[in-house]
PDB file of N, CA and C in Angstrom:
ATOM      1  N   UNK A   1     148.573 104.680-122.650  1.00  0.00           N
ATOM      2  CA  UNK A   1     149.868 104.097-122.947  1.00  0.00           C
ATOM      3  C   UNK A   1     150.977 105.113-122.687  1.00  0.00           C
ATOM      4  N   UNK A   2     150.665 106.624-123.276  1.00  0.00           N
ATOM      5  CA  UNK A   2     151.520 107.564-122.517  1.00  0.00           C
ATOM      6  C   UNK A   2     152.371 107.313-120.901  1.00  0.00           C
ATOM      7  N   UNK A   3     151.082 107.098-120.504  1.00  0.00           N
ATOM      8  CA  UNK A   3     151.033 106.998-118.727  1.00  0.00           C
ATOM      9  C   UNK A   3     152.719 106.141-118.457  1.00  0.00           C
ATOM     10  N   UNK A   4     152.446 105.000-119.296  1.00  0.00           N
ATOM     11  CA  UNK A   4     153.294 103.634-119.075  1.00  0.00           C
ATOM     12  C   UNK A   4     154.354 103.603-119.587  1.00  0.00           C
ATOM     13  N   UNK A   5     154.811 104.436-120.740  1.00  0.00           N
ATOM     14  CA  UNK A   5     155.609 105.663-121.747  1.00  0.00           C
ATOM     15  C   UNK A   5     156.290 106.181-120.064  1.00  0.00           C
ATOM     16  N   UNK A   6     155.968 107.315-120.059  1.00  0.00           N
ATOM     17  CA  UNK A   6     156.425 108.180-118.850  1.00  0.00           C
ATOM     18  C   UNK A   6     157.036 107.330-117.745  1.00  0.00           C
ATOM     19  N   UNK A   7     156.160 106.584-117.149  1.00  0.00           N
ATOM     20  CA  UNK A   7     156.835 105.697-115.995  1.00  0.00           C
ATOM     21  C   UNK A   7     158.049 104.941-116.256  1.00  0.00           C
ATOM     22  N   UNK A   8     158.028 104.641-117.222  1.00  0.00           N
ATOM     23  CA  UNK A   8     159.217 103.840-117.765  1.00  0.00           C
ATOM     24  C   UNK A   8     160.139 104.556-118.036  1.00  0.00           C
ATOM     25  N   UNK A   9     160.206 105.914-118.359  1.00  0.00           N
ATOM     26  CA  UNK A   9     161.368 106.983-119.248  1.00  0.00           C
ATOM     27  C   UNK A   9     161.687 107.117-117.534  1.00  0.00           C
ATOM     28  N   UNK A  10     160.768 107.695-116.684  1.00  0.00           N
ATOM     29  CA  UNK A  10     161.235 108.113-115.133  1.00  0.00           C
ATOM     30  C   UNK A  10     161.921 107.050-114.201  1.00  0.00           C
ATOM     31  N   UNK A  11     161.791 105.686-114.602  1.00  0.00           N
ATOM     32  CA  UNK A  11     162.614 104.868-113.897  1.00  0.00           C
ATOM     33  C   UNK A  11     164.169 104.397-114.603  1.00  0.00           C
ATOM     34  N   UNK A  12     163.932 105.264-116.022  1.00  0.00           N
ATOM     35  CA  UNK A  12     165.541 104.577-116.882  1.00  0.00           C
ATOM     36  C   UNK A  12     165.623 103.542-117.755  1.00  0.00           C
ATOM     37  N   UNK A  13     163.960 103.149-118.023  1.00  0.00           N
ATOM     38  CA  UNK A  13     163.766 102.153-119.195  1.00  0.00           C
ATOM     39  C   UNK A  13     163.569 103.085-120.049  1.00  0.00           C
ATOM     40  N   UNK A  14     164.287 102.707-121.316  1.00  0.00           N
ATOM     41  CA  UNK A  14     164.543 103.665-122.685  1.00  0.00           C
ATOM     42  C   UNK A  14     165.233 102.730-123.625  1.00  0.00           C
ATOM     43  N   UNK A  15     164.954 102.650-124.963  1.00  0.00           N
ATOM     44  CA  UNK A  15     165.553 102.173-125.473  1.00  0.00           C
ATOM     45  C   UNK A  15     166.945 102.959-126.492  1.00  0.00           C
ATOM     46  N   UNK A  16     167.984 103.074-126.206  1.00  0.00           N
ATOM     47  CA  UNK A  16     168.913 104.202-126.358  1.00  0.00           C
ATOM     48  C   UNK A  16     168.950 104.009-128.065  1.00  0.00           C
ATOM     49  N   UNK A  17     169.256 105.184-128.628  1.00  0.00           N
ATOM     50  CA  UNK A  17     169.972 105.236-130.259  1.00  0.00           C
ATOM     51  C   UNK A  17     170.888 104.352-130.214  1.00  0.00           C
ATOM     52  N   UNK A  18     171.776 104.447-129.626  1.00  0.00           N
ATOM     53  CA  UNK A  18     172.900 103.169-129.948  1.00  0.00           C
ATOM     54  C   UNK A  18     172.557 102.424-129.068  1.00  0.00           C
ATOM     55  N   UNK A  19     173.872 101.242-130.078  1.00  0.00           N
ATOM     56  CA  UNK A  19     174.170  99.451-129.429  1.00  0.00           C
ATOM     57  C   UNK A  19     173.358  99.437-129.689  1.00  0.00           C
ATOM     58  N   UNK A  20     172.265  99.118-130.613  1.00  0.00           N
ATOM     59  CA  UNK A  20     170.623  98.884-130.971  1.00  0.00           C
ATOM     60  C   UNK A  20     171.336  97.549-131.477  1.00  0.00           C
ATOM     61  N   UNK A  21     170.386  96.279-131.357  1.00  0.00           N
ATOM     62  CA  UNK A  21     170.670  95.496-132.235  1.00  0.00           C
ATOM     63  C   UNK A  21     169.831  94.706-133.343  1.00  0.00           C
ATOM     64  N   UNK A  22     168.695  94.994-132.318  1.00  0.00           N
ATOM     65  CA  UNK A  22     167.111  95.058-133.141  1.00  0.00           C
ATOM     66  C   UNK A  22     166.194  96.123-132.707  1.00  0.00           C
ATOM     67  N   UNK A  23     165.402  96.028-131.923  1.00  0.00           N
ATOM     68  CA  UNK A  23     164.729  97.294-131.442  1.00  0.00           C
ATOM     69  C   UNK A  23     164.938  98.259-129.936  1.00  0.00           C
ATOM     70  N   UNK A  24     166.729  97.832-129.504  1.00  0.00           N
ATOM     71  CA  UNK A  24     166.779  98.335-128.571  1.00  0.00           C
ATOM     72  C   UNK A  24     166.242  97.997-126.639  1.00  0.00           C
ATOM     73  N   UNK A  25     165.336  96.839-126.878  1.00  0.00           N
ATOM     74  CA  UNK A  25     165.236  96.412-125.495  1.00  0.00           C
ATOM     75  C   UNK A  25     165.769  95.989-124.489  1.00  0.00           C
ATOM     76  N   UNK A  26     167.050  95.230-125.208  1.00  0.00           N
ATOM     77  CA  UNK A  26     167.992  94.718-124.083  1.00  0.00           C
ATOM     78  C   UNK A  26     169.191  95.803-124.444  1.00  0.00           C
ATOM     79  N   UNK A  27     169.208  96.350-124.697  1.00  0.00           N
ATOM     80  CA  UNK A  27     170.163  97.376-124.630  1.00  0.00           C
ATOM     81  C   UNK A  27     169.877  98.494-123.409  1.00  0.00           C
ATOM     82  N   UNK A  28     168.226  98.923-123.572  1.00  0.00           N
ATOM     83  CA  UNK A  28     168.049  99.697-122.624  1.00  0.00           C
ATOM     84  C   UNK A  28     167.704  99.078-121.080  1.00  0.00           C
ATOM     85  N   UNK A  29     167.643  97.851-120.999  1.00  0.00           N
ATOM     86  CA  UNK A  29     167.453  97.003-119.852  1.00  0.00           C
ATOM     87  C   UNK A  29     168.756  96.834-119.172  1.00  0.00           C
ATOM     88  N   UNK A  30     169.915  96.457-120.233  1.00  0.00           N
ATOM     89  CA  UNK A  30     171.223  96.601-119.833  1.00  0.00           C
ATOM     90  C   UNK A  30     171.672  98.110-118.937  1.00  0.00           C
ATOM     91  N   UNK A  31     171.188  98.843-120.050  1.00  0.00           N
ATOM     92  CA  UNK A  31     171.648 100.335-119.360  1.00  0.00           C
ATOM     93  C   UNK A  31     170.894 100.507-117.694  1.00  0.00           C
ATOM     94  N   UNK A  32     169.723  99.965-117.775  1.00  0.00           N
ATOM     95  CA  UNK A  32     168.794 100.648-116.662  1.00  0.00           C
ATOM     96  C   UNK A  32     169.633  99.777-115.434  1.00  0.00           C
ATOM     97  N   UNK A  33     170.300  98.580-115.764  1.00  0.00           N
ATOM     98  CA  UNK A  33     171.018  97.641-114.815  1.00  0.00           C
ATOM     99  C   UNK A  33     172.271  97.766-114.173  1.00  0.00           C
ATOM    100  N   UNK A  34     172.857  98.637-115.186  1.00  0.00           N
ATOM    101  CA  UNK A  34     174.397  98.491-115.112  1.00  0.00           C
ATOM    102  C   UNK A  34     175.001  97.592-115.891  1.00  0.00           C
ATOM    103  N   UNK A  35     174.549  97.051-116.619  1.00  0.00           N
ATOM    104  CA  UNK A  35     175.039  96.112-117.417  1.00  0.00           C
ATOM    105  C   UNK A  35     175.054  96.562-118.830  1.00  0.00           C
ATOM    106  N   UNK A  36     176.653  96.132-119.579  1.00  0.00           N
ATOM    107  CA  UNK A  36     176.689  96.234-121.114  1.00  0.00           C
ATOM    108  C   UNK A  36     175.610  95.292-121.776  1.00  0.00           C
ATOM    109  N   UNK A  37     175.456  95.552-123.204  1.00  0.00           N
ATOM    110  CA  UNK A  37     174.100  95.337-123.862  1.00  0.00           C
ATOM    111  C   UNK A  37     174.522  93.542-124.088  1.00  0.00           C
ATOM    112  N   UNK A  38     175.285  93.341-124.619  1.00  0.00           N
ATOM    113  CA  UNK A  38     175.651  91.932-124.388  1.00  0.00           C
ATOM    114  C   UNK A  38     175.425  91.000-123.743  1.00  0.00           C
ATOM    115  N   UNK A  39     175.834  91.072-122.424  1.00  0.00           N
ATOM    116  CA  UNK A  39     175.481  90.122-121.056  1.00  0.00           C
ATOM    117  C   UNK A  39     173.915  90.561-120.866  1.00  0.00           C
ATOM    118  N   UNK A  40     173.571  91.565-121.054  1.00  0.00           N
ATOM    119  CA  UNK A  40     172.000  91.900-120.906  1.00  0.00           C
ATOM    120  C   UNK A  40     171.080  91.292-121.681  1.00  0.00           C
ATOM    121  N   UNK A  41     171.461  91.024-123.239  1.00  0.00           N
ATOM    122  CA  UNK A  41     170.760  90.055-124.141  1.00  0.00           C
ATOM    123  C   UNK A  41     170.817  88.439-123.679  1.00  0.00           C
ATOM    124  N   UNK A  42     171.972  87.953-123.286  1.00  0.00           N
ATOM    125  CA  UNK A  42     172.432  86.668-123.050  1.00  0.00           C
ATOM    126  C   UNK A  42     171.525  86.574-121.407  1.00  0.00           C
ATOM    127  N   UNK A  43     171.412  87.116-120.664  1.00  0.00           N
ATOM    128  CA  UNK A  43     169.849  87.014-119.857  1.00  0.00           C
ATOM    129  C   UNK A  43     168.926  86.865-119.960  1.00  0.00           C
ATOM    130  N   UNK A  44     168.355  87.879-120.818  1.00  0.00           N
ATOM    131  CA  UNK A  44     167.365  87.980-121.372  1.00  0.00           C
ATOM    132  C   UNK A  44     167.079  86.313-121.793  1.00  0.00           C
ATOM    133  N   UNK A  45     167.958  86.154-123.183  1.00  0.00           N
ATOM    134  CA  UNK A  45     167.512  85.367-123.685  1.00  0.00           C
ATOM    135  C   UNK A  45     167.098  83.912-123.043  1.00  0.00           C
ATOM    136  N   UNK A  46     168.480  83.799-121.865  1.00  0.00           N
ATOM    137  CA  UNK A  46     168.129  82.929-121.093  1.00  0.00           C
ATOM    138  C   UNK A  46     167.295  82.781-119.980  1.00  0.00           C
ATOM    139  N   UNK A  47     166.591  83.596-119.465  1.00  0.00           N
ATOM    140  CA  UNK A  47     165.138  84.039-118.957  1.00  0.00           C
ATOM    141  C   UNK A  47     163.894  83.545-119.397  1.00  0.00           C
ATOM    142  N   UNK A  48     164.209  83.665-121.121  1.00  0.00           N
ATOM    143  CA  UNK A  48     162.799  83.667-121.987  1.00  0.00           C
ATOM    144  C   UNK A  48     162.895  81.862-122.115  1.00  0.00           C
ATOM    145  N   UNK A  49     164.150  81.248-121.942  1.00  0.00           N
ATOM    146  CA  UNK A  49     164.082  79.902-122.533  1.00  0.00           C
ATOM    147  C   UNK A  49     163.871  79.041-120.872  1.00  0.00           C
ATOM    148  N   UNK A  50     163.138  79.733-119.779  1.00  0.00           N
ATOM    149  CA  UNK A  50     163.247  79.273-118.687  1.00  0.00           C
ATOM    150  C   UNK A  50     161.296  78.908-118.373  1.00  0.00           C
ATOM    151  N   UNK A  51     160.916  80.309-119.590  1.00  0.00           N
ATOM    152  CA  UNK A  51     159.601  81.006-119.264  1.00  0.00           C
ATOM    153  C   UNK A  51     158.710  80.083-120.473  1.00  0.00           C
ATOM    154  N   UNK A  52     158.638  79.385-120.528  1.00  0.00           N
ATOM    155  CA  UNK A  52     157.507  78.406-122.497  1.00  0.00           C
ATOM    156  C   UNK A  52     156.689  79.587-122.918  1.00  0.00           C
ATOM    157  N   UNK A  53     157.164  80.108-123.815  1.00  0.00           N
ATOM    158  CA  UNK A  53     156.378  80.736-124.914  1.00  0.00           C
ATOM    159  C   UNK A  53     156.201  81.946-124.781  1.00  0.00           C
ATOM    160  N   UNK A  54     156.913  82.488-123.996  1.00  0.00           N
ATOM    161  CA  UNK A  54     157.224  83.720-123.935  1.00  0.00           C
ATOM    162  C   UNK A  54     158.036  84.807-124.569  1.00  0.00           C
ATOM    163  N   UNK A  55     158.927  83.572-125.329  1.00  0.00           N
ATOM    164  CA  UNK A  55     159.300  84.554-126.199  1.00  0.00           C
ATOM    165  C   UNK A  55     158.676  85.898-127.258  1.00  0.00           C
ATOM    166  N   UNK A  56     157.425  85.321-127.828  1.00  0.00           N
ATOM    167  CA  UNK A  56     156.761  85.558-128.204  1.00  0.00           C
ATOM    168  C   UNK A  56     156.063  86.957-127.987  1.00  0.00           C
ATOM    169  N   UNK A  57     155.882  87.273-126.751  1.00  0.00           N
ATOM    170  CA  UNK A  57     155.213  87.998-125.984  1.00  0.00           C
ATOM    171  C   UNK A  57     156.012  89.227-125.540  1.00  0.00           C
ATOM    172  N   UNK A  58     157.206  88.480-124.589  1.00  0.00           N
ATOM    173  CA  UNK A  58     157.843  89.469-123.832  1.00  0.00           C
ATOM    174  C   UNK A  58     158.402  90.614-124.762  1.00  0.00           C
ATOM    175  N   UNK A  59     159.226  89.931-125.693  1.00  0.00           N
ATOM    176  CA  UNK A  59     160.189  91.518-126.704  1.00  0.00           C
ATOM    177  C   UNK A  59     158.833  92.053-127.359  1.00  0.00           C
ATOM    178  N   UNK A  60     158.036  91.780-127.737  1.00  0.00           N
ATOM    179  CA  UNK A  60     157.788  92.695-128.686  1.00  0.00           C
ATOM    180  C   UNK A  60     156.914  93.882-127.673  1.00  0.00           C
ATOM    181  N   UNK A  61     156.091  93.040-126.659  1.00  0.00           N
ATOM    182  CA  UNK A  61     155.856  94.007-125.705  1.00  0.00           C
ATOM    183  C   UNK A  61     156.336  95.456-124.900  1.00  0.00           C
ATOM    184  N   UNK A  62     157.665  94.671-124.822  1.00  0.00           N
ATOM    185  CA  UNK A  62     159.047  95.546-124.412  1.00  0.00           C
ATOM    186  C   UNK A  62     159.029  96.795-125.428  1.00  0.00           C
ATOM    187  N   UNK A  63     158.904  96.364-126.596  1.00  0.00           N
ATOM    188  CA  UNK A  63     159.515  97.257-127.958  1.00  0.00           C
ATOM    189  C   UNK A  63     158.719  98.390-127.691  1.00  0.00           C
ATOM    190  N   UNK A  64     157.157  97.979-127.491  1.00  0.00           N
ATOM    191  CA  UNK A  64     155.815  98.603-127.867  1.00  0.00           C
ATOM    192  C   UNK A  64     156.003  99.506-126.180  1.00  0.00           C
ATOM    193  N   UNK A  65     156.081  98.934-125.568  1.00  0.00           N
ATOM    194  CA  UNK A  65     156.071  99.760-124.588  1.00  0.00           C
ATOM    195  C   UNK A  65     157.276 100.732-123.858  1.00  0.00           C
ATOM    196  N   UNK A  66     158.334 100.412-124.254  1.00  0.00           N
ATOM    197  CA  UNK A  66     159.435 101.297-123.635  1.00  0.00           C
ATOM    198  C   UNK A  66     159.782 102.272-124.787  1.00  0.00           C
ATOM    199  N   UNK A  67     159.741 103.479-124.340  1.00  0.00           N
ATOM    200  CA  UNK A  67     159.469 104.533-125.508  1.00  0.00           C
ATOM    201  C   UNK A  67     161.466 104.946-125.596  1.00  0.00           C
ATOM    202  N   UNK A  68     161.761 105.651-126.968  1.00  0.00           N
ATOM    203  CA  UNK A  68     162.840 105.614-127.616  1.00  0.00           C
ATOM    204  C   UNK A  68     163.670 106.514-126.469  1.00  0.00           C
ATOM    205  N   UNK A  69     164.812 106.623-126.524  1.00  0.00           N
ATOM    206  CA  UNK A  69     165.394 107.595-125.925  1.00  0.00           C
ATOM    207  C   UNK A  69     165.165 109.168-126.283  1.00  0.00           C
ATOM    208  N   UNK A  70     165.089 109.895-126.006  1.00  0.00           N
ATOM    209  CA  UNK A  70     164.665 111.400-126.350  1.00  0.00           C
ATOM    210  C   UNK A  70     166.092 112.222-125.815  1.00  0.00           C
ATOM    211  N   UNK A  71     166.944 111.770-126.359  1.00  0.00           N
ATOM    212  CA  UNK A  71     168.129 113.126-125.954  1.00  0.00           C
ATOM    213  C   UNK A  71     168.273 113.943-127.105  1.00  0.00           C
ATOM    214  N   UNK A  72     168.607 114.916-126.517  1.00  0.00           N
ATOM    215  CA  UNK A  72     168.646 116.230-127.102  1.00  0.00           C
ATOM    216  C   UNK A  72     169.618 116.244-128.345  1.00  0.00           C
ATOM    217  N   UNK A  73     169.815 117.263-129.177  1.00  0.00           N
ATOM    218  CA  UNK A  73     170.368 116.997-130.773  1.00  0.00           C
ATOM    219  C   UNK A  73     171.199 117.243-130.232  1.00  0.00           C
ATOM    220  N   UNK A  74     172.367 116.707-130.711  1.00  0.00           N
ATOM    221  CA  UNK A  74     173.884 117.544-130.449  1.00  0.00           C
ATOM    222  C   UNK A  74     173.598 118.624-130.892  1.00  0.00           C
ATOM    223  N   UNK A  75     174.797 119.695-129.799  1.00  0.00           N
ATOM    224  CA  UNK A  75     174.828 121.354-129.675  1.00  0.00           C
ATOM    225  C   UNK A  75     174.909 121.617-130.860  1.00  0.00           C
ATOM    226  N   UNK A  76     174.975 122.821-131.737  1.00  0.00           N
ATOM    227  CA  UNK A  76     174.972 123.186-132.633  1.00  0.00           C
ATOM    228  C   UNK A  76     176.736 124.118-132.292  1.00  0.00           C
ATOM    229  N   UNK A  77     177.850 123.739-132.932  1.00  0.00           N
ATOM    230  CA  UNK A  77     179.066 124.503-132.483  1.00  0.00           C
ATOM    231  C   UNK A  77     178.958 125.790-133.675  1.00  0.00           C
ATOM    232  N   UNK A  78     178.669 127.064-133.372  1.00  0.00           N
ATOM    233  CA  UNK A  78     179.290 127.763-134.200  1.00  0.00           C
ATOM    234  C   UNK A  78     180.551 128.495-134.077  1.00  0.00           C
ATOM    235  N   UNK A  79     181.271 128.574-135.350  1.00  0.00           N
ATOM    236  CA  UNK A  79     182.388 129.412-135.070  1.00  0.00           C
ATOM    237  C   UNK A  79     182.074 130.973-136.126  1.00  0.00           C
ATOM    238  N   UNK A  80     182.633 131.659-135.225  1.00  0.00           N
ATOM    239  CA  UNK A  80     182.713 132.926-136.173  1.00  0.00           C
ATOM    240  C   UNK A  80     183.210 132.821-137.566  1.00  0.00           C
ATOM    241  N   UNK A  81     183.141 133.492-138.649  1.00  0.00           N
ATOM    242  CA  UNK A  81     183.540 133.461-139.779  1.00  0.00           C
ATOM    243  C   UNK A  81     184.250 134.117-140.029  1.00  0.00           C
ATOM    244  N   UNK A  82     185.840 134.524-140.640  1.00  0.00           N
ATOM    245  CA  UNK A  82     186.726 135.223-140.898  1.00  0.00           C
ATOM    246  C   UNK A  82     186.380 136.375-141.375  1.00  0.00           C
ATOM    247  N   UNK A  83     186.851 136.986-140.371  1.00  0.00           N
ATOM    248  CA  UNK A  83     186.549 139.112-140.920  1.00  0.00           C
ATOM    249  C   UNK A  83     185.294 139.375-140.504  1.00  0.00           C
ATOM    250  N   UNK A  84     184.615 138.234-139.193  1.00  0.00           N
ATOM    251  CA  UNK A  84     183.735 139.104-138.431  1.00  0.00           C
ATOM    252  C   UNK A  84     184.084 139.533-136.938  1.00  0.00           C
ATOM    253  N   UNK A  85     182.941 140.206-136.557  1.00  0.00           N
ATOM    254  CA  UNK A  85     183.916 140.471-135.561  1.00  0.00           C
ATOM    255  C   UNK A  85     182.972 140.047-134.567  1.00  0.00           C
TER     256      UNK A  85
END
């Protein structure tokens, strides 16, 4: 599952920290598209109501298989402290 993990992070499927609205799938489908997360759900959804019973299947699959975004922590800013040098 790693394998399928990786392939997916290397093509730009990720499900990002934000705009999450449930577990992030059409958010990161949006991103991988060019598309805001919005019009990307309203596809989606209308995709799944094209497909019988797929709803079912497709998101949670998505969830399980497109691994979280992994960006880095924000920098750590330090500033010097008064009267060092």
């Amino acid at each position: 599952m790693n394998d399928i993990r990786d392939s997916f992070r290397q093509q730009g499927l990720v499900r990002p920290k934000d705009r999450r609205v449930l577990g992030g799938v059409c958010a990161g489908l949006g991103r991988r598209f060019g598309i805001d997360p919005w019009p990307a759900r309203l596809l989606f959804v209308l995709l799944l109501l094209v497909i019988p019973g797929s709803q079912l299947l497709v998101y949670p699959i998505l969830w399980i298989l497109m691994p979280n975004e992994s960006g880095a922590a924000a920098p750590v800013v330090t500033t010097g402290q008064p009267g060092t040098a």
